[in-house]
PDB file of N, CA and C in Angstrom:
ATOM      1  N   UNK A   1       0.842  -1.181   0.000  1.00  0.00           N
ATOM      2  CA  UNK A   1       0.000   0.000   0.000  1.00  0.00           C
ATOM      3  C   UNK A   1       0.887   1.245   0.000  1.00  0.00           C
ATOM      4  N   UNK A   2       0.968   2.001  -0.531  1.00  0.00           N
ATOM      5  CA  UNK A   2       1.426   3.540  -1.004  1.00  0.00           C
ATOM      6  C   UNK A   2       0.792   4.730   0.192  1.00  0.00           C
ATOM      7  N   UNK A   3       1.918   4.859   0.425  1.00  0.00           N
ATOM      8  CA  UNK A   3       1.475   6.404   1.566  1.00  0.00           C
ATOM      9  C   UNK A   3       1.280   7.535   0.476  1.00  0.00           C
ATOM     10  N   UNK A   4      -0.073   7.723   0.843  1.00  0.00           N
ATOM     11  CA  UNK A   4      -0.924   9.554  -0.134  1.00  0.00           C
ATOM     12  C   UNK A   4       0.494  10.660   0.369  1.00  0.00           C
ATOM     13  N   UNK A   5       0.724  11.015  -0.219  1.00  0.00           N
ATOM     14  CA  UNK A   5       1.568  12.240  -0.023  1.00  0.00           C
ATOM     15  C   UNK A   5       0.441  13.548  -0.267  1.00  0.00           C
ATOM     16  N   UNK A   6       0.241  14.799   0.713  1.00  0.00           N
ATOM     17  CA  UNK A   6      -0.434  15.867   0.727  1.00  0.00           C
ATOM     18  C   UNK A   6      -0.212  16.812   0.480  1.00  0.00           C
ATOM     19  N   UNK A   7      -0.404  18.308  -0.762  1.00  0.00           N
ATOM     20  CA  UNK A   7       0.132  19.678  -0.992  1.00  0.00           C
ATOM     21  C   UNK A   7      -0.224  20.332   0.943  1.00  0.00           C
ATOM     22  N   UNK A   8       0.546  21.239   0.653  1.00  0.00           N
ATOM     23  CA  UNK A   8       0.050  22.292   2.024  1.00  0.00           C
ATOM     24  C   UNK A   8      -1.185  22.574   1.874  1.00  0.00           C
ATOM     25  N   UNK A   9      -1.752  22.821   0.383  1.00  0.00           N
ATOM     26  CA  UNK A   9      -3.207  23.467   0.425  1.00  0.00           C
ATOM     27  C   UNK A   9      -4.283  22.217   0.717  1.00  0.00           C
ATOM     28  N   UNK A  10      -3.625  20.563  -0.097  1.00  0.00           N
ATOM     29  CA  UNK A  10      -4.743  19.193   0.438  1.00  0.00           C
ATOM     30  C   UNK A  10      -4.854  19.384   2.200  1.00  0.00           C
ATOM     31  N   UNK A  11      -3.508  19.777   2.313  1.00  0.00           N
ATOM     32  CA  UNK A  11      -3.543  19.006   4.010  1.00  0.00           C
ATOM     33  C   UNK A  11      -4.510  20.228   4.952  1.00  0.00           C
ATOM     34  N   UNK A  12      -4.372  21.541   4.392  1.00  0.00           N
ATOM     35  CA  UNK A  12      -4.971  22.454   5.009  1.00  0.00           C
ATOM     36  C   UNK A  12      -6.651  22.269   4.618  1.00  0.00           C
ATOM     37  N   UNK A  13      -7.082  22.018   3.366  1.00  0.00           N
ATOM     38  CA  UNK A  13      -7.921  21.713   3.228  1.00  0.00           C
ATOM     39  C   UNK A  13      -9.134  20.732   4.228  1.00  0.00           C
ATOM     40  N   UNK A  14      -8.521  19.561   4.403  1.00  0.00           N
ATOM     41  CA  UNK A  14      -8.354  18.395   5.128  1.00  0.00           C
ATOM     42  C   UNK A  14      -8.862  18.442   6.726  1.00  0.00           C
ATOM     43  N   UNK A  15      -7.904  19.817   7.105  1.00  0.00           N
ATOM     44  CA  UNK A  15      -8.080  19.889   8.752  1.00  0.00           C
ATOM     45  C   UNK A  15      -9.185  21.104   8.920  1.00  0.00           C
ATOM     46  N   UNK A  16      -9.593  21.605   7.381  1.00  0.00           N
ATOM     47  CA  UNK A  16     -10.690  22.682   7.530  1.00  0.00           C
ATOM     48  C   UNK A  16      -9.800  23.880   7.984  1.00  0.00           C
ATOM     49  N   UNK A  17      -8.826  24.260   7.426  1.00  0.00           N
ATOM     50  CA  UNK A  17      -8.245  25.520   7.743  1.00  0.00           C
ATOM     51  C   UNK A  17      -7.566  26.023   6.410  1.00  0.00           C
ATOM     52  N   UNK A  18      -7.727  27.377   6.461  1.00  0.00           N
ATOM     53  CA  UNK A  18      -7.201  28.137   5.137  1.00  0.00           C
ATOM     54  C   UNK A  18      -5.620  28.285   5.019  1.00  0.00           C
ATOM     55  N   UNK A  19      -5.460  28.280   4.217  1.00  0.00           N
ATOM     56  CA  UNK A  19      -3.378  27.810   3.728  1.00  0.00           C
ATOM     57  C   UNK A  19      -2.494  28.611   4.770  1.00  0.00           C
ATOM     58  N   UNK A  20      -2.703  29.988   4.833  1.00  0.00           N
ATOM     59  CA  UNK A  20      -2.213  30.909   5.869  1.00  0.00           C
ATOM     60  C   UNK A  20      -2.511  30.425   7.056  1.00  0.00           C
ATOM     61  N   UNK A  21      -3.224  30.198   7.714  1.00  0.00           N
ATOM     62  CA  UNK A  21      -3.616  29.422   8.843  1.00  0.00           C
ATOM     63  C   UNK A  21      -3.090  28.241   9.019  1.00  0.00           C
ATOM     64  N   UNK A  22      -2.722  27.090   8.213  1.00  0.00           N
ATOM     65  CA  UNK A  22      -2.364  26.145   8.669  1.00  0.00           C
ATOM     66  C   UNK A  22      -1.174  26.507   9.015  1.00  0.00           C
ATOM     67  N   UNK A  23      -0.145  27.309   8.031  1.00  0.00           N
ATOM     68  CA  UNK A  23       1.209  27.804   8.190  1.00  0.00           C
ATOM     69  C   UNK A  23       1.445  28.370   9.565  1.00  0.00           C
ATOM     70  N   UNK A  24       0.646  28.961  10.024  1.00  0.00           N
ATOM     71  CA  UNK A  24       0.301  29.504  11.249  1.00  0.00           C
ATOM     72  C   UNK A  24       0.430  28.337  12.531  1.00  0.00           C
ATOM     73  N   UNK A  25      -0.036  27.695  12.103  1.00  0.00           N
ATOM     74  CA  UNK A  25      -0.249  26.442  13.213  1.00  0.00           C
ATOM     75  C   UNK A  25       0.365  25.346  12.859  1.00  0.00           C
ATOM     76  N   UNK A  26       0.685  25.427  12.048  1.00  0.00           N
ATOM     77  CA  UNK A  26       1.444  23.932  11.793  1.00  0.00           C
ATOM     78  C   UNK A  26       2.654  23.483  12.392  1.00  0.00           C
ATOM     79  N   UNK A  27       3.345  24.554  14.149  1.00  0.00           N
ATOM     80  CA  UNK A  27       4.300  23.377  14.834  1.00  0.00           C
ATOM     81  C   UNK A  27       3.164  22.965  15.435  1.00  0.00           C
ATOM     82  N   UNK A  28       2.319  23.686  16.168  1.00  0.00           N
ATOM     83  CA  UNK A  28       1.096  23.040  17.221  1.00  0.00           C
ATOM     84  C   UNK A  28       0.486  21.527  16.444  1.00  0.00           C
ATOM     85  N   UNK A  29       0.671  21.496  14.684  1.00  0.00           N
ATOM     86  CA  UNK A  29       0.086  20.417  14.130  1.00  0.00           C
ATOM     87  C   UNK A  29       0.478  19.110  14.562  1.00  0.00           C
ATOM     88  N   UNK A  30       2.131  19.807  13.987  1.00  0.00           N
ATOM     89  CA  UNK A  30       3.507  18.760  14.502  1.00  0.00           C
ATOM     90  C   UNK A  30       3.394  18.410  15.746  1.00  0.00           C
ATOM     91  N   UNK A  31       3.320  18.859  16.838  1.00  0.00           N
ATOM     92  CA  UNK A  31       3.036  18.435  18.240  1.00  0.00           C
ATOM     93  C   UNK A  31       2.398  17.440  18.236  1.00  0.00           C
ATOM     94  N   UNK A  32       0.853  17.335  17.316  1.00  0.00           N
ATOM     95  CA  UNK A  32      -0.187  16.282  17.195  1.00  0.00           C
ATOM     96  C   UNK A  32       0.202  15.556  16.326  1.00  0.00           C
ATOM     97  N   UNK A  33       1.574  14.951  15.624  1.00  0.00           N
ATOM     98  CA  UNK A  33       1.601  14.187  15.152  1.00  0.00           C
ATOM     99  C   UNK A  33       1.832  14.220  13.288  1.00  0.00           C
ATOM    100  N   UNK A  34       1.513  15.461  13.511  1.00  0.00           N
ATOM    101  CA  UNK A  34       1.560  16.045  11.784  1.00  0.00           C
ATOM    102  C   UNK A  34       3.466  15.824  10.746  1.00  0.00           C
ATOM    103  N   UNK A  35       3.262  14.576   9.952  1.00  0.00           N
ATOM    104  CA  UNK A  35       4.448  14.577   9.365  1.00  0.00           C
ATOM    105  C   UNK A  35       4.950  14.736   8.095  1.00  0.00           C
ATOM    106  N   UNK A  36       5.882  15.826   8.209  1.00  0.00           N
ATOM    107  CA  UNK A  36       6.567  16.851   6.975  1.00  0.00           C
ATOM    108  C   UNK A  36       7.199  15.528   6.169  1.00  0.00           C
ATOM    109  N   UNK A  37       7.049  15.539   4.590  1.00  0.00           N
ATOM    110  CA  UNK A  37       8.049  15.303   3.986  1.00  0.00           C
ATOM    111  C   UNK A  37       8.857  15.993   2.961  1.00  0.00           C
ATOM    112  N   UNK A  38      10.027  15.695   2.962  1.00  0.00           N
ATOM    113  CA  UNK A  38      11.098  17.220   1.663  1.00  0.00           C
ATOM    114  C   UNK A  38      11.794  16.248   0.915  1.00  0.00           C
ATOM    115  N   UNK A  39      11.467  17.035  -0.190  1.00  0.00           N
ATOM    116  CA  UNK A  39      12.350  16.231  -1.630  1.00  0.00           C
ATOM    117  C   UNK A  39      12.734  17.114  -2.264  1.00  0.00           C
ATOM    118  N   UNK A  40      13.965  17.548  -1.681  1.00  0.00           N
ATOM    119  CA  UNK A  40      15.027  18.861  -2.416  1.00  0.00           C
ATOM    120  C   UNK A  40      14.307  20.249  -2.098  1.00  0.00           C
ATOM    121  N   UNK A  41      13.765  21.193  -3.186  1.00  0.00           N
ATOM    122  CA  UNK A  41      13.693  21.747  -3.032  1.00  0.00           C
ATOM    123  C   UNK A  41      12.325  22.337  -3.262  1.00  0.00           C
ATOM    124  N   UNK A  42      11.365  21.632  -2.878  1.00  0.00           N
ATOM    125  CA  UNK A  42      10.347  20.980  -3.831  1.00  0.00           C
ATOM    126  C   UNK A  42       9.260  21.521  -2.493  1.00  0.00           C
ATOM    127  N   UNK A  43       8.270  22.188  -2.451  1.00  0.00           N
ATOM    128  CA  UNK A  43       7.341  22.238  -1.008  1.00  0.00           C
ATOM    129  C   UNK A  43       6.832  21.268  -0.775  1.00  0.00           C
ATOM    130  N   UNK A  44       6.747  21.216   0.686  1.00  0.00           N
ATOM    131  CA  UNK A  44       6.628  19.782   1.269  1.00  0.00           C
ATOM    132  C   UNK A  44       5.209  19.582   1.322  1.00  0.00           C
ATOM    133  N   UNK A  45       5.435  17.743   1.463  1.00  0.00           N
ATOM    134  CA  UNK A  45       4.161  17.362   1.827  1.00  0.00           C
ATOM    135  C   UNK A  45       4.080  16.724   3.257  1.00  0.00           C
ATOM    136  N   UNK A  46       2.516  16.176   3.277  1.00  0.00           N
ATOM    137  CA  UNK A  46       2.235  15.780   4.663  1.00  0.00           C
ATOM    138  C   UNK A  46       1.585  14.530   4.307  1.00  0.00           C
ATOM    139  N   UNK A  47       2.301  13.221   5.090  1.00  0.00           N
ATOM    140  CA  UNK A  47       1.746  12.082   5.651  1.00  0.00           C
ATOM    141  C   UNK A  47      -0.339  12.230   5.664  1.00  0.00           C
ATOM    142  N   UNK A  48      -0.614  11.480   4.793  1.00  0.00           N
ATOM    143  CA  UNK A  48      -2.080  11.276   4.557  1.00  0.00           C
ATOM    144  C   UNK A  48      -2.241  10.571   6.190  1.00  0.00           C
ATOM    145  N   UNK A  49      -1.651   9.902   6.515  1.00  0.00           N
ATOM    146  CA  UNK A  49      -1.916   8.864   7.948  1.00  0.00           C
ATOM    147  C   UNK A  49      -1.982  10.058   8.810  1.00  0.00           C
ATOM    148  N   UNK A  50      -0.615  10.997   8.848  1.00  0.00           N
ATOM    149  CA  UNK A  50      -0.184  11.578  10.031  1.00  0.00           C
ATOM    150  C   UNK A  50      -1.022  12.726  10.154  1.00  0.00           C
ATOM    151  N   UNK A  51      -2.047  13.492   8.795  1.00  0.00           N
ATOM    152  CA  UNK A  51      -3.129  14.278   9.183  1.00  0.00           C
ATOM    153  C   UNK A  51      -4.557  13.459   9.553  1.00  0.00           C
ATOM    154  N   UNK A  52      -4.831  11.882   9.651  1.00  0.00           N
ATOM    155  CA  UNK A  52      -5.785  11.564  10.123  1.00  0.00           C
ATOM    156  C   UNK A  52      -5.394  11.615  11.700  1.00  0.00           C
ATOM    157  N   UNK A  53      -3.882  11.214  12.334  1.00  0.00           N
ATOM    158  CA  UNK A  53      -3.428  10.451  12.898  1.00  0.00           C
ATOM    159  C   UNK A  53      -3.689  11.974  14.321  1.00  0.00           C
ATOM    160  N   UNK A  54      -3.372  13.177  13.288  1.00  0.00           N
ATOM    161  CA  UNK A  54      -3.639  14.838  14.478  1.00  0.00           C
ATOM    162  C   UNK A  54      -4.879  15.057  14.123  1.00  0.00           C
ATOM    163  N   UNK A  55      -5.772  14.920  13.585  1.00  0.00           N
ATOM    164  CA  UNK A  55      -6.953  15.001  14.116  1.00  0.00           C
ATOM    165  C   UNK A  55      -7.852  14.327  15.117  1.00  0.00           C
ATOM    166  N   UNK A  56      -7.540  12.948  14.990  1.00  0.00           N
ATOM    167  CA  UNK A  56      -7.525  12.137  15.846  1.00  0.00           C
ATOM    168  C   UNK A  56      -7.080  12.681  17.875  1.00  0.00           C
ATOM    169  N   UNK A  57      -5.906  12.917  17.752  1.00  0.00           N
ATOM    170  CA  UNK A  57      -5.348  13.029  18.952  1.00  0.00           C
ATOM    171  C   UNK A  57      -5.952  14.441  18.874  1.00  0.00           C
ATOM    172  N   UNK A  58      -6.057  15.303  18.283  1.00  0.00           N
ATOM    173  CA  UNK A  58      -7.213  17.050  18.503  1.00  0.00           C
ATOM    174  C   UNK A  58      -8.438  16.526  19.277  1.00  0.00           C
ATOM    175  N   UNK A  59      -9.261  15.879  18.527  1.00  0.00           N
ATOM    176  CA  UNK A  59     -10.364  15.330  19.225  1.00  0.00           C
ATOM    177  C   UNK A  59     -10.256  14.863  20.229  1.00  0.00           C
ATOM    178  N   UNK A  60      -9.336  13.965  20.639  1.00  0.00           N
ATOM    179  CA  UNK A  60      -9.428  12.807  21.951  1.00  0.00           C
ATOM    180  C   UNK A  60      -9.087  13.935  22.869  1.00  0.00           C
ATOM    181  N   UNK A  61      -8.400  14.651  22.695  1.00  0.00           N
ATOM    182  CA  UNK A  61      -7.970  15.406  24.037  1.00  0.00           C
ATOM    183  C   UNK A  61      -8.694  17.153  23.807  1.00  0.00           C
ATOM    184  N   UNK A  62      -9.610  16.908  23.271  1.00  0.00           N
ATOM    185  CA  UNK A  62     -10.227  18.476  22.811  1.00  0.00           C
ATOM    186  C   UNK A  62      -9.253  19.793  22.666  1.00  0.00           C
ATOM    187  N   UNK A  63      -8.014  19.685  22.263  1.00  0.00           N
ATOM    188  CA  UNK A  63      -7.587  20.777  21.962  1.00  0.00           C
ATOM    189  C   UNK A  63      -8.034  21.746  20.596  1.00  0.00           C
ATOM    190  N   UNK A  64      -7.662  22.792  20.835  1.00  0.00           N
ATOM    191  CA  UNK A  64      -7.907  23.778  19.778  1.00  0.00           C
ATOM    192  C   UNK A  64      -6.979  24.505  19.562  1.00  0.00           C
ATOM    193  N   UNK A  65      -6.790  24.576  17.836  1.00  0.00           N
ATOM    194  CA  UNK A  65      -5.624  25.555  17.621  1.00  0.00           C
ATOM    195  C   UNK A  65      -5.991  27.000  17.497  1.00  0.00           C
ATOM    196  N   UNK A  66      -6.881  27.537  17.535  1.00  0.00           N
ATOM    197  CA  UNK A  66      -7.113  28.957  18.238  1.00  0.00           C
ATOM    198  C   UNK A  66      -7.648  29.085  19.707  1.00  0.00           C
ATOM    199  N   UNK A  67      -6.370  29.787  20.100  1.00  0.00           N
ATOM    200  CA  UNK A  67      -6.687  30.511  21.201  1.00  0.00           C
ATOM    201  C   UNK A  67      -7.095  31.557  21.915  1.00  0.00           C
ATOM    202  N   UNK A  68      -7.178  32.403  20.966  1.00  0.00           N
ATOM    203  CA  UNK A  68      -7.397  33.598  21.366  1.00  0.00           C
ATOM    204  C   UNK A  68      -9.211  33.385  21.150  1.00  0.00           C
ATOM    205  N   UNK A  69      -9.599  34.460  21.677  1.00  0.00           N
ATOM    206  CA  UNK A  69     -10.951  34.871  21.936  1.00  0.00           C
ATOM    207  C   UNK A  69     -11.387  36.377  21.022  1.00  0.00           C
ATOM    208  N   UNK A  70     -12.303  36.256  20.398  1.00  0.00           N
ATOM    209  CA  UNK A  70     -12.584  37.260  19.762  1.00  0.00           C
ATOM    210  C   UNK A  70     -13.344  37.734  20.181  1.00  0.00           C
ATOM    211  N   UNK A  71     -12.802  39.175  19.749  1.00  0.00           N
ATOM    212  CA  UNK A  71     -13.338  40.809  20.631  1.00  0.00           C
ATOM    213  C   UNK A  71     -14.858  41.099  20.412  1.00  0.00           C
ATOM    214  N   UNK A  72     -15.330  41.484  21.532  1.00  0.00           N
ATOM    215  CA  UNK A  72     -16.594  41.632  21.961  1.00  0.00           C
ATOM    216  C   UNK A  72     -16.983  42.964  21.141  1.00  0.00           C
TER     217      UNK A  72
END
C-alpha cells in the first residue's frame, strides 16, 4: 500500500483551515503528530496517515488551535 503524499493546500484543506492558517499552526500540528516530507527543493508534503493520525489526537484530548478569543 502507497502512503498519499499531501500539498500544504490538500492538508490544510483536510483539517478545515485556510493555507495561511495552517502555516500559522502547523508546529502546534507537529506536536499532534503532523508529518513533513522534503524532496530537495520541492514544497513539502504531509503524511495522509499523520493528518488523520492529528486530528484524531485534537479530538481525543479536545484541543484547539485557536486561542485567542474574539473581541466583543
Amino acid at each position: 500500500m502507497t502512503e498519499q503524499l499531501l500539498t500544504p493546500a490538500e492538508t490544510a484543506a483536510r483539517l478545515g483551515l485556510k493555507k495561511t492558517s495552517f502555516y500559522k499552526y502547523r508546529p502546534k500540528l507537529r506536536a499532534f503528530g503532523l508529518q513533513e516530507v522534503r524532496f530537495g527543493a520541492c514544497s513539502p508534503r504531509y503524511r495522509e496517515s499523520s493528518v488523520d493520525v492529528c486530528i484524531k489526537k485534537m479530538a481525543e484530548s479536545e484541543a484547539h488551535l485557536v486561542t485567542e478569543q474574539p473581541a466583543s
